[in-house]
Protein backbone atom coordinates (compact mmCIF):
# COMPACT_ATOMS: atom_id res chain seq x y z
CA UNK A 1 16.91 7.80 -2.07
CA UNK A 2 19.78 8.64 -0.06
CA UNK A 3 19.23 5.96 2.74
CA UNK A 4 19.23 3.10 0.31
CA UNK A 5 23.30 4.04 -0.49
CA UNK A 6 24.21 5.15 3.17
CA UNK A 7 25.84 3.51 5.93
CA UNK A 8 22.15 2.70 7.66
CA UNK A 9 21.07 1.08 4.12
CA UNK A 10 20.72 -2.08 5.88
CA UNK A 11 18.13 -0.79 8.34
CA UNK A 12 15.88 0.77 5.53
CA UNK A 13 16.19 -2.99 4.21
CA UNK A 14 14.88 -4.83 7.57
CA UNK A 15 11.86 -1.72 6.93
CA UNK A 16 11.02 -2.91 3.65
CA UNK A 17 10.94 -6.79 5.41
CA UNK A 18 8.41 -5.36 7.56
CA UNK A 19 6.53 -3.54 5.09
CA UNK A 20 6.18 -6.21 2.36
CA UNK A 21 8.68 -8.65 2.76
CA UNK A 22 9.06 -11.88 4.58
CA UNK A 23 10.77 -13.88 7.14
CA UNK A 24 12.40 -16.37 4.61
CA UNK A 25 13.99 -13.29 2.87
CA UNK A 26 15.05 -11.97 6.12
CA UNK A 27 17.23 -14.97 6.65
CA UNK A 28 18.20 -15.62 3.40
CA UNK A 29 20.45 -12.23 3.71
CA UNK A 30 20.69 -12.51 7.35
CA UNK A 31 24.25 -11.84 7.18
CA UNK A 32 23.64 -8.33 5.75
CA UNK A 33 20.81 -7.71 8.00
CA UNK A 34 21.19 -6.22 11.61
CA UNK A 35 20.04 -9.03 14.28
CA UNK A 36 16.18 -9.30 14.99
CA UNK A 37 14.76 -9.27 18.41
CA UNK A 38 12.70 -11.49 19.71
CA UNK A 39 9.72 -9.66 19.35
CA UNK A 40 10.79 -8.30 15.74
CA UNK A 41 11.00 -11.91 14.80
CA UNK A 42 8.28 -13.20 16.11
CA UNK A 43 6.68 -10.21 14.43
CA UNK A 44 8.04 -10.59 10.60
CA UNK A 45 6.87 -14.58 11.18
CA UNK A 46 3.10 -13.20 11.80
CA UNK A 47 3.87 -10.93 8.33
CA UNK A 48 4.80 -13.52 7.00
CA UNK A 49 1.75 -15.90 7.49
CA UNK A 50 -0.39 -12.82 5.75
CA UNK A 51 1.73 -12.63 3.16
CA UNK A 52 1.31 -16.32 2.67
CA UNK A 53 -2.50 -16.05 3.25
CA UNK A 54 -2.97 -13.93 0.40
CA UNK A 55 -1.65 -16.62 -1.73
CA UNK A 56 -3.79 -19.32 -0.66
CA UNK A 57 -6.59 -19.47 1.90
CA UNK A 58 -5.19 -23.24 3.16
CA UNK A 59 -1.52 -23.55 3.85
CA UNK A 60 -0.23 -26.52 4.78
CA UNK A 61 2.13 -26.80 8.23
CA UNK A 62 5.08 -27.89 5.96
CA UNK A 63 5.03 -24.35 4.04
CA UNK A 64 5.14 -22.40 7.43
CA UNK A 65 7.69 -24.36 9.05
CA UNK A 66 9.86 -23.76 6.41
CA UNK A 67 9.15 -20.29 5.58
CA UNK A 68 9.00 -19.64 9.64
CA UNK A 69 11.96 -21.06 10.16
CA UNK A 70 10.46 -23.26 13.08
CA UNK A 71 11.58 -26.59 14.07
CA UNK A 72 8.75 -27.93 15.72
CA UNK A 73 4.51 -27.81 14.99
CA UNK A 74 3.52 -27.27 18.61
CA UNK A 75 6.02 -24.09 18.38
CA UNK A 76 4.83 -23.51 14.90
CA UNK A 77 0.72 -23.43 16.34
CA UNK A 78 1.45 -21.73 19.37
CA UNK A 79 2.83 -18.50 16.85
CA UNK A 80 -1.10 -19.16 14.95
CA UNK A 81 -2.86 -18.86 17.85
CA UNK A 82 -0.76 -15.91 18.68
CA UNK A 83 -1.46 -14.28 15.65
CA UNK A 84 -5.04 -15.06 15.90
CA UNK A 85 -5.50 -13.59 19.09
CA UNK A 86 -4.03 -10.64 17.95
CA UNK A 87 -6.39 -9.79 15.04
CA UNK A 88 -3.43 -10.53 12.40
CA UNK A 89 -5.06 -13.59 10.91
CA UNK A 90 -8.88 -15.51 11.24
CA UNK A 91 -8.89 -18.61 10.57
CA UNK A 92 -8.41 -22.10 12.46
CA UNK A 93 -6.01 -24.87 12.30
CA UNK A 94 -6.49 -28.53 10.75
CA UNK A 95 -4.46 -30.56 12.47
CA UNK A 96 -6.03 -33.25 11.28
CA UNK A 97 -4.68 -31.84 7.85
CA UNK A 98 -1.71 -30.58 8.80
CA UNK A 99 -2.75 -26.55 7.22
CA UNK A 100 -3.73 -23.19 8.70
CA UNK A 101 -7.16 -22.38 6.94
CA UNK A 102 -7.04 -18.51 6.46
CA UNK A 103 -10.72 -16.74 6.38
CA UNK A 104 -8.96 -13.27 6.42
CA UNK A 105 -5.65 -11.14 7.38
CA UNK A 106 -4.98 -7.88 7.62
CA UNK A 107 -3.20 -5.72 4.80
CA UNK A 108 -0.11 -5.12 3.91
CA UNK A 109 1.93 -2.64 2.59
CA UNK A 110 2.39 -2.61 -1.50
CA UNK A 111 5.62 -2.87 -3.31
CA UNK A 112 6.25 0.28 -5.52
CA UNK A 113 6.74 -2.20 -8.24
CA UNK A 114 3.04 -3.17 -7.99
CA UNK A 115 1.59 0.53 -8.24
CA UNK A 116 1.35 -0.07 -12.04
CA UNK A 117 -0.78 -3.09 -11.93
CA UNK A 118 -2.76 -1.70 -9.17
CA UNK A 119 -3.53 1.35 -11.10
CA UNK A 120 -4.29 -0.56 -14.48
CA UNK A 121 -7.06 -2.84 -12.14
CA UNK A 122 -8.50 0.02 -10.50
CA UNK A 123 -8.83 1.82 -14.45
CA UNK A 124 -10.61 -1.58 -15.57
CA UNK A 125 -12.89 -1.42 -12.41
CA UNK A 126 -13.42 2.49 -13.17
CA UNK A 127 -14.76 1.41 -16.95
CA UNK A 128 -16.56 -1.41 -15.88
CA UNK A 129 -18.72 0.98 -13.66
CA UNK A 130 -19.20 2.91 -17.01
CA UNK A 131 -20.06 0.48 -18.76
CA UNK A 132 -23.25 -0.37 -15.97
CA UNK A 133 -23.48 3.22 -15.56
CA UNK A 134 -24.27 3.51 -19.27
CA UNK A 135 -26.43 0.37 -19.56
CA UNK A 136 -28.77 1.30 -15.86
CA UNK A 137 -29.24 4.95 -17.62
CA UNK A 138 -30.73 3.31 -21.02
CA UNK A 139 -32.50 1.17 -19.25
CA UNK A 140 -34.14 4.11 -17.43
CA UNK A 141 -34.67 5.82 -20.28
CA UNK A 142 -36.52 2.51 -22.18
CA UNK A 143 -38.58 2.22 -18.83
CA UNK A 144 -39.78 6.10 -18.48
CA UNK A 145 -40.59 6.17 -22.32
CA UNK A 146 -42.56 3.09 -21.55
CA UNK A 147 -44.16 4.79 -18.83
CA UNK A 148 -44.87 7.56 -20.98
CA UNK A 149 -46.50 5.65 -23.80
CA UNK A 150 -48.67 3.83 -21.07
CA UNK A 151 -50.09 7.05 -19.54
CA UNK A 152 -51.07 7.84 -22.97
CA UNK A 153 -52.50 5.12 -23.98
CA UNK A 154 -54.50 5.05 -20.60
CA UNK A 155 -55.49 8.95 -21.71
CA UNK A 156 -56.49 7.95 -24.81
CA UNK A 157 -58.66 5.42 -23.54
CA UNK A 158 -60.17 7.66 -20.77
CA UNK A 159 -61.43 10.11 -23.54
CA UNK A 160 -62.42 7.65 -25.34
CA UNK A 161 -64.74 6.20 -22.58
CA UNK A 162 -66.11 9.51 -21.60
């Protein structure tokens, strides 16, 4: 792509940060990076707590501060609540635990690199519903030839009685 070897290269990497990337990766090439604003920070740190919620439904205060790059756990809660209100995360805080307990997050974007494995799950989901496709239609068939012998038998019987 011709972006990824022009002058702006480093703006197509701060999109893929927001697309599927993380805060921590922001700043570890910070350097190469243009400068964040406030509200494009504070953004990529809400990412980055549903990027870490896909991981694991409980994560612990010491994760986020260090992947957040925040000093202090009132700052650090205040961002939760945040990106609870905003319909980014559900979920609730432990402070008696010290973890963020994630019920859901919204989505976010796929790597291209994880197309493959996406596609090979979705082809194993495709022939499971086969497979129960298959086994529900010979099961229909057993029952309606069942149904057929019975109405038979119950005709044979009728005949019989009259």
């Amino acid at each position: 792509m011709e972006l990824e070897n022009g002058p702006h290269s480093n703006y197509l990497q701060v999109l893929h940060l927001f697309a599927y990337g993380t805060y921590r990766q922001y700043l570890d090439n910070k350097a190469q990076l243009p400068e964040l604003s406030p509200a494009q920070k504070k953004k990529l740190q809400h990412l980055t707590i549903v990027t870490l919620a896909t991981k694991t439904k409980c994560i612990p205060y010491t994760v986020l501060l260090n992947e957040l790059d925040i000093k202090h756990v009132r700052d650090l809660e205040d961002l939760i609540i945040e990106a609870v209100y905003s319909d980014i995360i559900h979920g609730k805080l432990d402070q008696k635990n010290s973890q963020l307990e994630v019920d859901n997050a919204i989505g976010r974007d796929i790597q291209p690199d994880d197309i493959g494995t996406i596609v090979t799950t979705l082809q194993e989901w495709c022939d499971s519903c086969e497979a129960v496709l298959v086994c529900v239609e010979s099961q229909i068939i057993r029952a309606n030839a069942e149904k057929n012998r019975r109405l038979k038998h119950k005709e044979t019987i009728e005949q019989e009685v009259f």
